[in-house]
N, C-alpha and C. Protein backbone atom coordinates (compact mmCIF):
# COMPACT_ATOMS: atom_id res chain seq x y z
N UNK A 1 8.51 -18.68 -14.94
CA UNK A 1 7.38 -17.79 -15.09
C UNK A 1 7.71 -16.78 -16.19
N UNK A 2 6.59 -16.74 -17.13
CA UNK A 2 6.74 -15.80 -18.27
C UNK A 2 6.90 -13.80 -17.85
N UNK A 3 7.93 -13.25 -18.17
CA UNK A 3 7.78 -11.63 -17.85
C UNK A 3 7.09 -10.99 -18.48
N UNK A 4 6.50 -11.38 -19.85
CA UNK A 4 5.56 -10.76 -20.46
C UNK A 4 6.56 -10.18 -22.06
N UNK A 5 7.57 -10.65 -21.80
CA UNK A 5 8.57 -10.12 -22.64
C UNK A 5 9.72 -8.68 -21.97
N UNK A 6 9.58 -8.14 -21.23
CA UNK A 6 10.21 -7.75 -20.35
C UNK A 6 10.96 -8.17 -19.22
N UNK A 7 12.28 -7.11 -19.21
CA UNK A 7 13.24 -7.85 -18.14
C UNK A 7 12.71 -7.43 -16.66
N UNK A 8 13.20 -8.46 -15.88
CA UNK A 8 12.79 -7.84 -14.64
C UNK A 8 13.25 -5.91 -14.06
N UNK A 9 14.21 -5.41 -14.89
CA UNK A 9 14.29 -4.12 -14.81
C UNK A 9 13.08 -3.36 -14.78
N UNK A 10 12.49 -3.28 -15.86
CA UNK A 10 11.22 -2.65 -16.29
C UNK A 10 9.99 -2.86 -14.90
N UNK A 11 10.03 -4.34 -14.48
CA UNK A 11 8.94 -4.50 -13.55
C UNK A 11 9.53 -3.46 -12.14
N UNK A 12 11.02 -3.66 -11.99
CA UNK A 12 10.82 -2.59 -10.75
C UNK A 12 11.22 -1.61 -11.00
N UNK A 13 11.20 -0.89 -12.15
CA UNK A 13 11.23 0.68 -12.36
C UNK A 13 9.65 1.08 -12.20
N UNK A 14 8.76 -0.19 -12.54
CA UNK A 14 7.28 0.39 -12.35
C UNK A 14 7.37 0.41 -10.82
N UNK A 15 7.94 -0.90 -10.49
CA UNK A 15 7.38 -0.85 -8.86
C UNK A 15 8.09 0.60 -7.70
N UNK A 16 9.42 1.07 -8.31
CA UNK A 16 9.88 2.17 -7.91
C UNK A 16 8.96 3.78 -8.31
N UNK A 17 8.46 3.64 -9.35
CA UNK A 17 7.73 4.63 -9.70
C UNK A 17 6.22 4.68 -8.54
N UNK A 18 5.70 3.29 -8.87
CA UNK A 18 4.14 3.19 -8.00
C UNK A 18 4.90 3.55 -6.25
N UNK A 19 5.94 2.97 -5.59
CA UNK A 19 6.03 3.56 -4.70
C UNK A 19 5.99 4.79 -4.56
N UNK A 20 6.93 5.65 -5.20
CA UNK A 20 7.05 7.03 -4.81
C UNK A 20 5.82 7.59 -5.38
N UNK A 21 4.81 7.53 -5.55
CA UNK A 21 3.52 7.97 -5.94
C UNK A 21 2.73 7.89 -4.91
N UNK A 22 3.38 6.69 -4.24
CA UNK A 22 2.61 6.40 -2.77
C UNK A 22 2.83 6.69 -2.15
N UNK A 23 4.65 7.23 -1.51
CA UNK A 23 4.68 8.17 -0.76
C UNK A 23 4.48 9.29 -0.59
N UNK A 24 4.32 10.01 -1.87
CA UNK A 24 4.51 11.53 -1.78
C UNK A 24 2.98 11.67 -1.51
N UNK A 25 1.45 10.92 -2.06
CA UNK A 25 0.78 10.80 -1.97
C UNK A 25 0.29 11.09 -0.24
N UNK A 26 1.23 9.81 0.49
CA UNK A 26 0.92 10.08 1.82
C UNK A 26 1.31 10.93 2.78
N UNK A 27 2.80 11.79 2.26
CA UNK A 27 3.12 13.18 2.95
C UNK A 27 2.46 14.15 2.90
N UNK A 28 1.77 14.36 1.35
CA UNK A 28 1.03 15.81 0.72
C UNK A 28 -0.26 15.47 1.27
N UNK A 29 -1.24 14.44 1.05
CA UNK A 29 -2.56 14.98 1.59
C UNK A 29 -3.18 14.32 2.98
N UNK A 30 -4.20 14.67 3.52
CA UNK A 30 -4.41 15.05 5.08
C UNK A 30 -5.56 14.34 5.15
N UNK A 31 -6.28 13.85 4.15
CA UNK A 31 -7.34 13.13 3.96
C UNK A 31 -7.16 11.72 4.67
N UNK A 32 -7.58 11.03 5.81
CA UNK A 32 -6.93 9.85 6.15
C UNK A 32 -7.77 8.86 4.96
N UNK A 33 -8.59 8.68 4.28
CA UNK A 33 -9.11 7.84 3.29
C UNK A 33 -7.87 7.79 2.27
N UNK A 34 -7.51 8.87 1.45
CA UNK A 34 -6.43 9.18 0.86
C UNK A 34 -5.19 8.63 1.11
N UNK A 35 -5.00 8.71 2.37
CA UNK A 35 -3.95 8.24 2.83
C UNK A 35 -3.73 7.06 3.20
N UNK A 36 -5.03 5.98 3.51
CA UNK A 36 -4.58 4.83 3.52
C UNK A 36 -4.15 3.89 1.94
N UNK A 37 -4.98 5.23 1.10
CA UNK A 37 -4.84 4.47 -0.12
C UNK A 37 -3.75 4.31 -0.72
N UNK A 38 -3.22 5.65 -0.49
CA UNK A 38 -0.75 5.46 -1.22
C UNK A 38 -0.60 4.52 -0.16
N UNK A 39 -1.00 4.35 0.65
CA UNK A 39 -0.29 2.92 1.76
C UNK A 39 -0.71 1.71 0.66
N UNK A 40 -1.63 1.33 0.48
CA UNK A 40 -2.19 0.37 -0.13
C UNK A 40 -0.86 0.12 -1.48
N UNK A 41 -1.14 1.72 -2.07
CA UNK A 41 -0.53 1.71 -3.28
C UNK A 41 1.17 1.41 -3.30
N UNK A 42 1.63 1.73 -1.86
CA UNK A 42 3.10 1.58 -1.58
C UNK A 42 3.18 -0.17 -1.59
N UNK A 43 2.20 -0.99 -0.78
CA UNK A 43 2.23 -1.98 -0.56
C UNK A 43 1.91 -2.94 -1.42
N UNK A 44 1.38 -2.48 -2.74
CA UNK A 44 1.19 -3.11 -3.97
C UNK A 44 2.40 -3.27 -4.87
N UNK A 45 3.28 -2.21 -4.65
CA UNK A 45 4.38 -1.59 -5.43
C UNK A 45 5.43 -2.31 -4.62
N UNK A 46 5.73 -2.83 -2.95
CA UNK A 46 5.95 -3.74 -3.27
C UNK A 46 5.78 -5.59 -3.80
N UNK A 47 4.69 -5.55 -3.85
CA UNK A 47 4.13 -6.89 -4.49
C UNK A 47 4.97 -6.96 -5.64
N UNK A 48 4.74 -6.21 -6.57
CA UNK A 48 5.24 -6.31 -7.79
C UNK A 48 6.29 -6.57 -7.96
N UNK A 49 7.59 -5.59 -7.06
CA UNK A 49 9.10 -5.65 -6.85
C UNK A 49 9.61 -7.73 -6.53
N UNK A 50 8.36 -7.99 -5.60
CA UNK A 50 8.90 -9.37 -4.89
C UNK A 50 8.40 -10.47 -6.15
N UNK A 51 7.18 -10.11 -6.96
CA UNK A 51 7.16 -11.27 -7.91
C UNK A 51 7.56 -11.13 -8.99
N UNK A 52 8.01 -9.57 -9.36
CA UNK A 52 9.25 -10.10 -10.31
C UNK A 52 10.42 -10.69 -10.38
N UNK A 53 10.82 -10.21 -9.07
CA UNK A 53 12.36 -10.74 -8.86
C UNK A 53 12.32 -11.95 -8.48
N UNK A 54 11.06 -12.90 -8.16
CA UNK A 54 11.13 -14.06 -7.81
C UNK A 54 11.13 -14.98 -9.40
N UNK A 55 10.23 -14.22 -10.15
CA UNK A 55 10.22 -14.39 -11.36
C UNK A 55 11.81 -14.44 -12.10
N UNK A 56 12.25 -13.82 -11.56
CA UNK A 56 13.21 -13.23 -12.48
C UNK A 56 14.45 -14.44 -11.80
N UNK A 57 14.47 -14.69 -10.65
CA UNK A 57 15.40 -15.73 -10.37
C UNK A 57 15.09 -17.07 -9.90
N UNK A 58 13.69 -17.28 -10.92
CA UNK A 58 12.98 -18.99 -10.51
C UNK A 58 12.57 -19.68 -9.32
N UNK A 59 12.22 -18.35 -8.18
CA UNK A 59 12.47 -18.75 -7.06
C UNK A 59 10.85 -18.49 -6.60
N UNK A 60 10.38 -19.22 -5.90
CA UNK A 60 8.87 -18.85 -5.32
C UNK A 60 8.82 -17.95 -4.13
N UNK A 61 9.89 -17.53 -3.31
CA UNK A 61 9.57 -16.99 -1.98
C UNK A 61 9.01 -15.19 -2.49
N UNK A 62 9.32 -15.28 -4.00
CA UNK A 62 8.63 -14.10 -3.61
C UNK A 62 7.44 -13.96 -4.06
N UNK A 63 6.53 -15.03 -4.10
CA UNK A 63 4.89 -15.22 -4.24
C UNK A 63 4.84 -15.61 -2.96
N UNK A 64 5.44 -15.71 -2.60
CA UNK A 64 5.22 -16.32 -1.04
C UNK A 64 5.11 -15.07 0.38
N UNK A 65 6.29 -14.30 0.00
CA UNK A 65 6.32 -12.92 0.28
C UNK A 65 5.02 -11.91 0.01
N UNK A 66 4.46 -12.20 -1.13
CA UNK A 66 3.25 -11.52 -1.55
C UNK A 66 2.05 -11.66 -0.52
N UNK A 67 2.16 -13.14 -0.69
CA UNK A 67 0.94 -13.28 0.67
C UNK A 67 1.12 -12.70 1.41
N UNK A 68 2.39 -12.84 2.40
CA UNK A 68 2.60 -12.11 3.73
C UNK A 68 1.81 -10.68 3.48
N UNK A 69 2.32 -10.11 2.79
CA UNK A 69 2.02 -8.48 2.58
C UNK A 69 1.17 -8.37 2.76
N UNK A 70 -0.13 -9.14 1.67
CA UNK A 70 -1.67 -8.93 1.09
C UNK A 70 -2.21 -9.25 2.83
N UNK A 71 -1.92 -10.25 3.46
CA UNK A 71 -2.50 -10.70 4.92
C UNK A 71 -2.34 -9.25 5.56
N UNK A 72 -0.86 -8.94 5.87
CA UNK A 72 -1.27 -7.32 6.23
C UNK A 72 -1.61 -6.18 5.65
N UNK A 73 -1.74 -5.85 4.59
CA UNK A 73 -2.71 -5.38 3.55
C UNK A 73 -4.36 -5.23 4.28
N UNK A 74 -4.30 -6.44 3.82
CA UNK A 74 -5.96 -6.48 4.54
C UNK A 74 -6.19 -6.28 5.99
N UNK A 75 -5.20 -6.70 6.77
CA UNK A 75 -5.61 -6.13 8.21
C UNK A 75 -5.36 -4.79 8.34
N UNK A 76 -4.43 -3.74 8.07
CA UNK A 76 -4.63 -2.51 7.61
C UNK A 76 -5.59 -2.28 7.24
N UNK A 77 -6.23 -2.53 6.49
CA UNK A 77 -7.80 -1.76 6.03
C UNK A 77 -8.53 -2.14 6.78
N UNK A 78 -8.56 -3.36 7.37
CA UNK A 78 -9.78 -3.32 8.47
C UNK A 78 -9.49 -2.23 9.29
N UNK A 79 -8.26 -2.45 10.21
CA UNK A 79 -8.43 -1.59 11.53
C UNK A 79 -8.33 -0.21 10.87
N UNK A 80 -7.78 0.44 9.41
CA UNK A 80 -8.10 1.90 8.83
C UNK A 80 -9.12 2.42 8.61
N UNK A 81 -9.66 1.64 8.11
CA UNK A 81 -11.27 2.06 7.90
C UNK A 81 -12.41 2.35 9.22
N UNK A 82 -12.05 1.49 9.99
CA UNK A 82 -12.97 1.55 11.44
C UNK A 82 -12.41 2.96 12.07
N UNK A 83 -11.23 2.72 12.01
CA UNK A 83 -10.76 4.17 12.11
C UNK A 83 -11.34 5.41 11.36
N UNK A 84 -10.95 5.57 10.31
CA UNK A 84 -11.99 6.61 9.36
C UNK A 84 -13.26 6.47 9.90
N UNK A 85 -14.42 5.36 10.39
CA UNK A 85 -15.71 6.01 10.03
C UNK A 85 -15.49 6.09 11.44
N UNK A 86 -14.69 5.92 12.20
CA UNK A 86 -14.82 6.46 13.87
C UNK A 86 -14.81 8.14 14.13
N UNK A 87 -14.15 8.77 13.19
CA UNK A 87 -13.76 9.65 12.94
C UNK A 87 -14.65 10.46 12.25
N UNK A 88 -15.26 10.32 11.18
CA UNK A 88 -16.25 10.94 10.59
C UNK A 88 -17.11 11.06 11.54
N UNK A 89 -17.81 10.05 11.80
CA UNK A 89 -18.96 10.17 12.64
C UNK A 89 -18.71 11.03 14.02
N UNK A 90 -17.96 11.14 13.97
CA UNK A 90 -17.71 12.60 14.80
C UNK A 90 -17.54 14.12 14.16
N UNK A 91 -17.16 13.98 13.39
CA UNK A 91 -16.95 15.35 12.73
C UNK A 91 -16.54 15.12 10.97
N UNK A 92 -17.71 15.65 10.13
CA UNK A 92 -17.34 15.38 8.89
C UNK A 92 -16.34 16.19 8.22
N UNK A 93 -16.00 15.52 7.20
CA UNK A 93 -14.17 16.61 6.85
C UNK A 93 -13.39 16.45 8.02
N UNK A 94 -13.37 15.12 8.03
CA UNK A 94 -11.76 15.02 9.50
C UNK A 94 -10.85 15.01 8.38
N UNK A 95 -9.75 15.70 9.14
CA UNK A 95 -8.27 15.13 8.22
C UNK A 95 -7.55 14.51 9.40
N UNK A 96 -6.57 14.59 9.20
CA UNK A 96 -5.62 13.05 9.82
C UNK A 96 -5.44 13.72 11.34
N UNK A 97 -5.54 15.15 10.85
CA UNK A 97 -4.96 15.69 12.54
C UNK A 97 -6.00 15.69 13.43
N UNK A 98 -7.17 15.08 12.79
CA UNK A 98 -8.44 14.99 14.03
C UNK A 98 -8.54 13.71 14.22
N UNK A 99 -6.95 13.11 14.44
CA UNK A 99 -7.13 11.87 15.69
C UNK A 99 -7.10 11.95 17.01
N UNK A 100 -7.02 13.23 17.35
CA UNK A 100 -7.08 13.37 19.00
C UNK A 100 -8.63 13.39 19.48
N UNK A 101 -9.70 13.45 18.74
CA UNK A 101 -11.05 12.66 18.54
C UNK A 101 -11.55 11.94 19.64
N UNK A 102 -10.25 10.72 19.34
CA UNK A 102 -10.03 9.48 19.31
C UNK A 102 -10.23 9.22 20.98
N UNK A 103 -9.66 10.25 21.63
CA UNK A 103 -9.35 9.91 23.27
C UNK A 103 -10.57 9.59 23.86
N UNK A 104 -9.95 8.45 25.15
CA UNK A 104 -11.38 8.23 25.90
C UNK A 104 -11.63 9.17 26.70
């Protein structure tokens, strides 16, 4: 698989950078929309880490690895989102600490 002309270094200094963007993202703000999104963005960041290095050593498990992620990827956003509008619709401007909402 072609790197684009870059060594696999470069791909996970991006993917180390997009993580920590995603974490600090999800410590600093209170917004749960916000916050599922540095999740997203952590979980993209590692995508990148697994198909370069799979790239980088001719090996497929880490396109293979990718799937795994993206499958929970997407089930995260389902059950996050139902969450968020469970939440709104109770009180607009929830932040994360108005999951006690939530109780039956």
């Amino acid at each position: 698989m072609d790197l684009g002309g870059l060594s696999v270094g470069w791909y996970l200094a991006l993917s180390v950078a997009l993580f920590t963007i995603g974490g600090v993202g999800l410590l600093v703000r209170r917004n749960p929309l916000v916050m599922f999104m540095c999740v997203e963005l952590m979980l993209n960041a590692v995508n990148v880490a697994f198909v370069a290095l799979g790239a980088g050593l001719n090996d497929v498990g880490g396109q293979i690895a990718v799937f795994f992620v993206l499958v929970v990827a997407a089930t995260e956003v389902v059950i996050g989102l139902a969450l968020v509008v469970a939440i709104n619709r109770r009180r607009a401007g929830a932040t994360a600490d108005d999951l006690t909402l939530l109780k039956g």
